[in-house]
C-alpha atoms as a PDB file:
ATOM      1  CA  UNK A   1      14.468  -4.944  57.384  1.00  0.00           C
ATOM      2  CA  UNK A   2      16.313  -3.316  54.913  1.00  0.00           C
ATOM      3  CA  UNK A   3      14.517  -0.528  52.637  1.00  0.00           C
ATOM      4  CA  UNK A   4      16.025   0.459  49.766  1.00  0.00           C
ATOM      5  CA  UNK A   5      15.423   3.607  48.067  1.00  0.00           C
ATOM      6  CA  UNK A   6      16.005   5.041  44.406  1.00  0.00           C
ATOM      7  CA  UNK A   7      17.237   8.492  44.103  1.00  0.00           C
ATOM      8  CA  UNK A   8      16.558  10.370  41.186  1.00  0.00           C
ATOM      9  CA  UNK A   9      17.541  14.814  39.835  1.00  0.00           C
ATOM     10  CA  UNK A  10      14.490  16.157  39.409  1.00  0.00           C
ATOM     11  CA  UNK A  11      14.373  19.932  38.761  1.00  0.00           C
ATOM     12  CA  UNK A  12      13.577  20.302  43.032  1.00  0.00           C
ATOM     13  CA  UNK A  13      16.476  18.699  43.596  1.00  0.00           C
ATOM     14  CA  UNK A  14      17.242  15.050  44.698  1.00  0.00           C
ATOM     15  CA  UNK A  15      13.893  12.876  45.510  1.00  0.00           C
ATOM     16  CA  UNK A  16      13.920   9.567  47.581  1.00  0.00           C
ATOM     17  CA  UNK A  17      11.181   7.185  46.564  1.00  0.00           C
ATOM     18  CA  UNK A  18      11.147   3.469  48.359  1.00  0.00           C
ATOM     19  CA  UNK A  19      11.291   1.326  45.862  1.00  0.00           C
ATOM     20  CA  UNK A  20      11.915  -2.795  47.548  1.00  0.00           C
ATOM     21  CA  UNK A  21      12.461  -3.854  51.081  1.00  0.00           C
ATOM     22  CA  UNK A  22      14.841  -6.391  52.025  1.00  0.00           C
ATOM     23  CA  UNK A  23      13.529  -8.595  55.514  1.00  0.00           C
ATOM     24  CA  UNK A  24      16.079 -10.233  57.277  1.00  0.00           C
ATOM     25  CA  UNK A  25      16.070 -13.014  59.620  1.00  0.00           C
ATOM     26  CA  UNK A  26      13.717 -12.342  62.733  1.00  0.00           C
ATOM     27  CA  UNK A  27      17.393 -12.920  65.074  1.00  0.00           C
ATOM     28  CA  UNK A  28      18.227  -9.245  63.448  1.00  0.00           C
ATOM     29  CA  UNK A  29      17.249  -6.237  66.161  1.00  0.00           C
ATOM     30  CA  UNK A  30      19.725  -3.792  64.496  1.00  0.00           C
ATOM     31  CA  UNK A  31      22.043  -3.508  61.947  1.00  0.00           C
ATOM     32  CA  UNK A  32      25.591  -2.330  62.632  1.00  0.00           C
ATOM     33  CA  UNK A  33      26.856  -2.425  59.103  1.00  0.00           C
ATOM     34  CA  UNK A  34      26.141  -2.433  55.522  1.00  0.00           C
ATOM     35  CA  UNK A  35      27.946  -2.832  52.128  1.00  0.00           C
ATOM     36  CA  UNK A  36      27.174  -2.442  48.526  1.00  0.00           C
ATOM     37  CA  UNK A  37      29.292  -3.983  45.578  1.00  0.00           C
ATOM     38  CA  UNK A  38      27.866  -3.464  41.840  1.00  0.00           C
ATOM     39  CA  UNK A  39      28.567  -6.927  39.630  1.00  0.00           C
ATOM     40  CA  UNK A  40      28.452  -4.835  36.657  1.00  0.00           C
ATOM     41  CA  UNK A  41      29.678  -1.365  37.219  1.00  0.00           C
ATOM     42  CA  UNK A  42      29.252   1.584  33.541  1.00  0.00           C
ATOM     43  CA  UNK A  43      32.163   1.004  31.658  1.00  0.00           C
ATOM     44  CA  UNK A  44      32.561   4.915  32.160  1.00  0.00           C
ATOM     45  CA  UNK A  45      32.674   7.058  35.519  1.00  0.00           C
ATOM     46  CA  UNK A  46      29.808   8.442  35.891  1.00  0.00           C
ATOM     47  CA  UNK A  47      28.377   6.503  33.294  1.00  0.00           C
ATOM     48  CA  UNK A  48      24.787   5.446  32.196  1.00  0.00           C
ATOM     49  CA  UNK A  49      23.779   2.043  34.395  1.00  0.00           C
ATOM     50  CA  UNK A  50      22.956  -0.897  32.298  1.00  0.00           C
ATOM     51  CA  UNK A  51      21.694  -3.844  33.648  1.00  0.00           C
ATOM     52  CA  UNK A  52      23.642  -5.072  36.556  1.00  0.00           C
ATOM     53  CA  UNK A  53      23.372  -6.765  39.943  1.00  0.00           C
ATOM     54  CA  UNK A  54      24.243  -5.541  43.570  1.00  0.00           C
ATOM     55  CA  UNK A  55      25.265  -7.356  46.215  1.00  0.00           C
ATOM     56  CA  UNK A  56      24.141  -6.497  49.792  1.00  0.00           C
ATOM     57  CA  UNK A  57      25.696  -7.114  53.171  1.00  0.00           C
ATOM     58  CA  UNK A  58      24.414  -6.407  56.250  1.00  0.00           C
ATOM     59  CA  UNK A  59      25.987  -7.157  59.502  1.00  0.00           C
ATOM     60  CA  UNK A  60      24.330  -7.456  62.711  1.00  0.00           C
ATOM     61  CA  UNK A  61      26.073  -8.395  66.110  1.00  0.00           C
ATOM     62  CA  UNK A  62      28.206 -11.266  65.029  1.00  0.00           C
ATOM     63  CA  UNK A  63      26.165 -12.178  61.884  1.00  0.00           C
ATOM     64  CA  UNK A  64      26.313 -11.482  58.599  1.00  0.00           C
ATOM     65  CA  UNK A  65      23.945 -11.883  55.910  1.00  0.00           C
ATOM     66  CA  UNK A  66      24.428 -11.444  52.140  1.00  0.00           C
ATOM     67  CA  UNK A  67      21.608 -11.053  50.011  1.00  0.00           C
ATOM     68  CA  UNK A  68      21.415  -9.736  45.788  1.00  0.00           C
ATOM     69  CA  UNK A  69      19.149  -7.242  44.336  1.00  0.00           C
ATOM     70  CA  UNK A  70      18.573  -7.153  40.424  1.00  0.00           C
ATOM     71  CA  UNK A  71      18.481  -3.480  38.631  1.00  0.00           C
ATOM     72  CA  UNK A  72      17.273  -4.164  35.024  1.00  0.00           C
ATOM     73  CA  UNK A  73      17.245  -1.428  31.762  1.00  0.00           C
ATOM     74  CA  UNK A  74      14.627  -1.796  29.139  1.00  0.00           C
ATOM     75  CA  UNK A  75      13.894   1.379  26.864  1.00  0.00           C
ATOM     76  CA  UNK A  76      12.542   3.938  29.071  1.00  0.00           C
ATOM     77  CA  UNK A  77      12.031   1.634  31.614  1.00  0.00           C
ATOM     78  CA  UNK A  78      13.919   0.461  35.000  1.00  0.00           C
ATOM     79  CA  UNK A  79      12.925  -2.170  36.838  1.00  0.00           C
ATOM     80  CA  UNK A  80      14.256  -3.180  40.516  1.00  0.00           C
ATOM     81  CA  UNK A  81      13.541  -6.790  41.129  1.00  0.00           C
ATOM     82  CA  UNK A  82      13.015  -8.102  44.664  1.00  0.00           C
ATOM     83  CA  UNK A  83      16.223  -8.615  47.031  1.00  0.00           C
ATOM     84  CA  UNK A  84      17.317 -12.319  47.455  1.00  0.00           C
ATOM     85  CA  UNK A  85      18.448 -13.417  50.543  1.00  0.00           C
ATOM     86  CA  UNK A  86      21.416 -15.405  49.666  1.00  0.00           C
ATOM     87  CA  UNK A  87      23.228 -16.590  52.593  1.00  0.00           C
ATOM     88  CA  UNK A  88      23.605 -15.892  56.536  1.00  0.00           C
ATOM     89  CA  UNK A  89      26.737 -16.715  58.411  1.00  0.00           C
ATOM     90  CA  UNK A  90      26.852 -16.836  61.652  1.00  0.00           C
ATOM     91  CA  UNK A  91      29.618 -16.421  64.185  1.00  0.00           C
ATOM     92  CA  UNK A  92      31.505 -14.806  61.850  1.00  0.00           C
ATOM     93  CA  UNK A  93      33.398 -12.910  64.813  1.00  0.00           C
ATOM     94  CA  UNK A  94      33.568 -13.382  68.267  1.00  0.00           C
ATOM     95  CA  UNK A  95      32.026  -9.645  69.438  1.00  0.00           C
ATOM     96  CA  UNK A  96      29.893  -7.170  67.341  1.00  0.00           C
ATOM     97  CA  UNK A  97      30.421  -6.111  64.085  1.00  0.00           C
ATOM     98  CA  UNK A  98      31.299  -2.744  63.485  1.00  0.00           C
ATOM     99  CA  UNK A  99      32.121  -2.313  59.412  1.00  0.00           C
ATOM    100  CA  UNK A 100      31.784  -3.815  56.504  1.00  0.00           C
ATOM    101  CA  UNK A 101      33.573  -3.442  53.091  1.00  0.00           C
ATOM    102  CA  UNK A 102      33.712  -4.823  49.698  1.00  0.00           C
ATOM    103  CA  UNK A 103      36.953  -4.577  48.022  1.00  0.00           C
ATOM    104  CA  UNK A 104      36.252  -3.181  45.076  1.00  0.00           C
ATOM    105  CA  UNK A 105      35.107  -5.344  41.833  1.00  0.00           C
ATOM    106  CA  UNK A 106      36.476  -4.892  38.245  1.00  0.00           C
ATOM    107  CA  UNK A 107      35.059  -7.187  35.749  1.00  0.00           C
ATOM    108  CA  UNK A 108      37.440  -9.308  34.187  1.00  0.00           C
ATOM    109  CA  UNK A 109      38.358  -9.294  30.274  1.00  0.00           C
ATOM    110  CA  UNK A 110      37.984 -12.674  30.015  1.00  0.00           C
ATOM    111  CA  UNK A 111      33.702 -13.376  30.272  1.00  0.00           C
ATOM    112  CA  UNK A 112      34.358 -16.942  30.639  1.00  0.00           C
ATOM    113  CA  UNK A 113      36.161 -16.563  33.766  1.00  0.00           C
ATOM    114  CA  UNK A 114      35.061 -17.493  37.543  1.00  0.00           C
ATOM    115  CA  UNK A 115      36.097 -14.767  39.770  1.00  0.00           C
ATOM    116  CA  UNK A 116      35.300 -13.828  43.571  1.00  0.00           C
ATOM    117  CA  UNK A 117      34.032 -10.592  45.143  1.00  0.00           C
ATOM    118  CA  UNK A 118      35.995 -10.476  48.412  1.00  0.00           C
ATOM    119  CA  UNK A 119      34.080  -9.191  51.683  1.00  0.00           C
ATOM    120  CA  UNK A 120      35.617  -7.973  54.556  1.00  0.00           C
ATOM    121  CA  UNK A 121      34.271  -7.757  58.071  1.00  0.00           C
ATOM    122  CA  UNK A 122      35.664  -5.758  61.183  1.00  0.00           C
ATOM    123  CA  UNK A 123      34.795  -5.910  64.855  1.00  0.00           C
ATOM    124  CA  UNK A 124      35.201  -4.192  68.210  1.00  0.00           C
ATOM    125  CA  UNK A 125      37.633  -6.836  69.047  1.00  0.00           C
ATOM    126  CA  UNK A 126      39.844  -5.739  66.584  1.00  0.00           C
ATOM    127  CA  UNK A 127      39.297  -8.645  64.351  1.00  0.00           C
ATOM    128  CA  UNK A 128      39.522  -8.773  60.560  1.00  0.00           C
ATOM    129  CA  UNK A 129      37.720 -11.597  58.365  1.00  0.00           C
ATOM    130  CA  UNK A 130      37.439 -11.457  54.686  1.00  0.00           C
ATOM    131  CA  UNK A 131      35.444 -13.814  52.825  1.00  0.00           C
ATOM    132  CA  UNK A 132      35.326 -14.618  49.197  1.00  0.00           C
ATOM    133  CA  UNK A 133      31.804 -14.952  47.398  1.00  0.00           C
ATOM    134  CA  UNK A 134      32.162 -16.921  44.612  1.00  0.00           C
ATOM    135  CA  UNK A 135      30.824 -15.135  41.324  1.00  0.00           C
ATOM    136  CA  UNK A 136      30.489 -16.720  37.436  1.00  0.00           C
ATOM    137  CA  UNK A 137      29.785 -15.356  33.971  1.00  0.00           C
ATOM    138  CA  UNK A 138      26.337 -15.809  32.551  1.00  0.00           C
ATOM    139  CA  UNK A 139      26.283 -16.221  29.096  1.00  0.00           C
ATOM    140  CA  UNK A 140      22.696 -15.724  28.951  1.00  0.00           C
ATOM    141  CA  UNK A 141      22.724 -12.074  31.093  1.00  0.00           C
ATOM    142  CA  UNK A 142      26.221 -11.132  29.592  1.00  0.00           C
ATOM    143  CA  UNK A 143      26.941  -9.849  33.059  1.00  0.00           C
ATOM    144  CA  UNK A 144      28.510 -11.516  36.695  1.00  0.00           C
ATOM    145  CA  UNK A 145      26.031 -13.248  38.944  1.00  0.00           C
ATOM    146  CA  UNK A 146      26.673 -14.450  42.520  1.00  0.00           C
ATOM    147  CA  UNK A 147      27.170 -18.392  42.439  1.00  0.00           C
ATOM    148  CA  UNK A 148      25.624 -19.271  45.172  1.00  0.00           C
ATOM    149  CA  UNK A 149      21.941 -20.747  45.350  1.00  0.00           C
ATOM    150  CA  UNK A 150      19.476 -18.286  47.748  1.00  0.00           C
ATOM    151  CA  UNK A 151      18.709 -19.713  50.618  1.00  0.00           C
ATOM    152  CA  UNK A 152      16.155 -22.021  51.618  1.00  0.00           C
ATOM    153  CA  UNK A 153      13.350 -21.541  54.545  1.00  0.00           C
ATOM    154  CA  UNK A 154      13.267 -24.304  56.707  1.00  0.00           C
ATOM    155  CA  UNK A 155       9.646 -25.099  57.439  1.00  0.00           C
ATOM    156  CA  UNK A 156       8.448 -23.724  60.802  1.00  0.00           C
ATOM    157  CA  UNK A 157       7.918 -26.523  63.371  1.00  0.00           C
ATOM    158  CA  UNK A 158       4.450 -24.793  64.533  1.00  0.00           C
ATOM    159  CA  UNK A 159       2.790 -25.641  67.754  1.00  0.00           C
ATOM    160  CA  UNK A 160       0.088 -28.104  65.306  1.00  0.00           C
ATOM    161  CA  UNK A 161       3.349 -30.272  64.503  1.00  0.00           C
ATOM    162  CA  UNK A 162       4.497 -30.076  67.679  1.00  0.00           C
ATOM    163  CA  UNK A 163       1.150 -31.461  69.352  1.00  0.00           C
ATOM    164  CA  UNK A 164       0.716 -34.205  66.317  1.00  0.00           C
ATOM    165  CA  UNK A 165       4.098 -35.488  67.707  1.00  0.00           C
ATOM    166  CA  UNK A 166       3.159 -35.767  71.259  1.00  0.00           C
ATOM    167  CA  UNK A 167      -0.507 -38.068  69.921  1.00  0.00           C
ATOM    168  CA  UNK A 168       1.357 -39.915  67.965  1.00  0.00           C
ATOM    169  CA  UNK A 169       4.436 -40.771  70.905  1.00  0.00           C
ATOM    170  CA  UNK A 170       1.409 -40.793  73.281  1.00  0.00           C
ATOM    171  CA  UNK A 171      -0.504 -43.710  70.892  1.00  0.00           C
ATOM    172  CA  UNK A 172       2.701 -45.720  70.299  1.00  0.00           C
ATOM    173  CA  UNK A 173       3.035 -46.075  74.326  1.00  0.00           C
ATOM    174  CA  UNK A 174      -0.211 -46.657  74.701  1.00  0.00           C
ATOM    175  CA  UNK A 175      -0.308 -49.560  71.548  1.00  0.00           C
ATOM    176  CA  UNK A 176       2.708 -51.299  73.785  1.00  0.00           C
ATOM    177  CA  UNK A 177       1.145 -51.944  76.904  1.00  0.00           C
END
């Protein structure tokens, strides 16, 4: 589980409120790494945030999963949308990771161009991996979006299934005798 947190100045001085929560796969006991990459960074340091979309990464032994959380701008209003999972690859290395990284993302001048946001992975074997995410222009958002469909949930194979399987083998060898 993943909780993420919006930080805002207040005359007191900086105050955390929980805002979403990210659950990962029921596999993940700990994290050992986590990553951040904005789609759609202010076209000025230190600039007001417009409507834009994060990519998360978080690492766990030798897994990795990617997921995308939406941060929308209306008036007076912001709005953080529920985290997507995205994608989980396993095996990505052959002991734990220990770091993750984005290299960083510049939007291109071109809106109608496909780019990639490249990920790279580290672990205590000394192993690198990057891998490349691929990323497309909407039209309709006017900003970069992660190409890749979010991930399905198989259904659960529940101990009812499991037991409707058996009567049903059990009937069929029974009908042949």
């Amino acid at each position: 589980m993943i909780r993420i947190f919006r930080i805002k100045l207040e005359p007191a001085g900086y105050v955390a409120k929980p805002v979403q929560t990210l659950f990962l796969s029921k596999k993940v006991t700990q994290a050992t790494g986590l990553a951040v990459a904005n789609l759609n960074p202010p076209p000025v340091v230190a600039g007001v945030q417009d409507n834009a979309l994060f990519v998360l990464a978080a690492a766990d032994q030798a897994a990795i999963s990617i997921a995308t959380l939406e941060y929308q701008v209306s008036h007076a209003v912001t709005l953080i949308c529920p985290p997507k999972l995205l994608a989980r690859t396993e095996d990505v290395h052959p002991m734990q990771i220990t770091g993750l990284a984005f290299a960083p993302f510049t939007p291109a001048d071109k809106e109608s161009s496909d780019q990639t946001l490249r990920l790279a992975s580290v672990s205590v074997g000394n192993t690198v991996v990057v891998q490349s995410i691929p990323l497309s222009f909407s039209q309709e958002k006017k900003q970069y979006i992660v190409a890749v469909k979010p991930a399905r949930r198989a259904p659960e194979f529940g101990v009812r299934n499991a037991i409707s399987v058996l009567a049903i083998v059990a009937i069929a060898i029974l009908a042949q005798t």
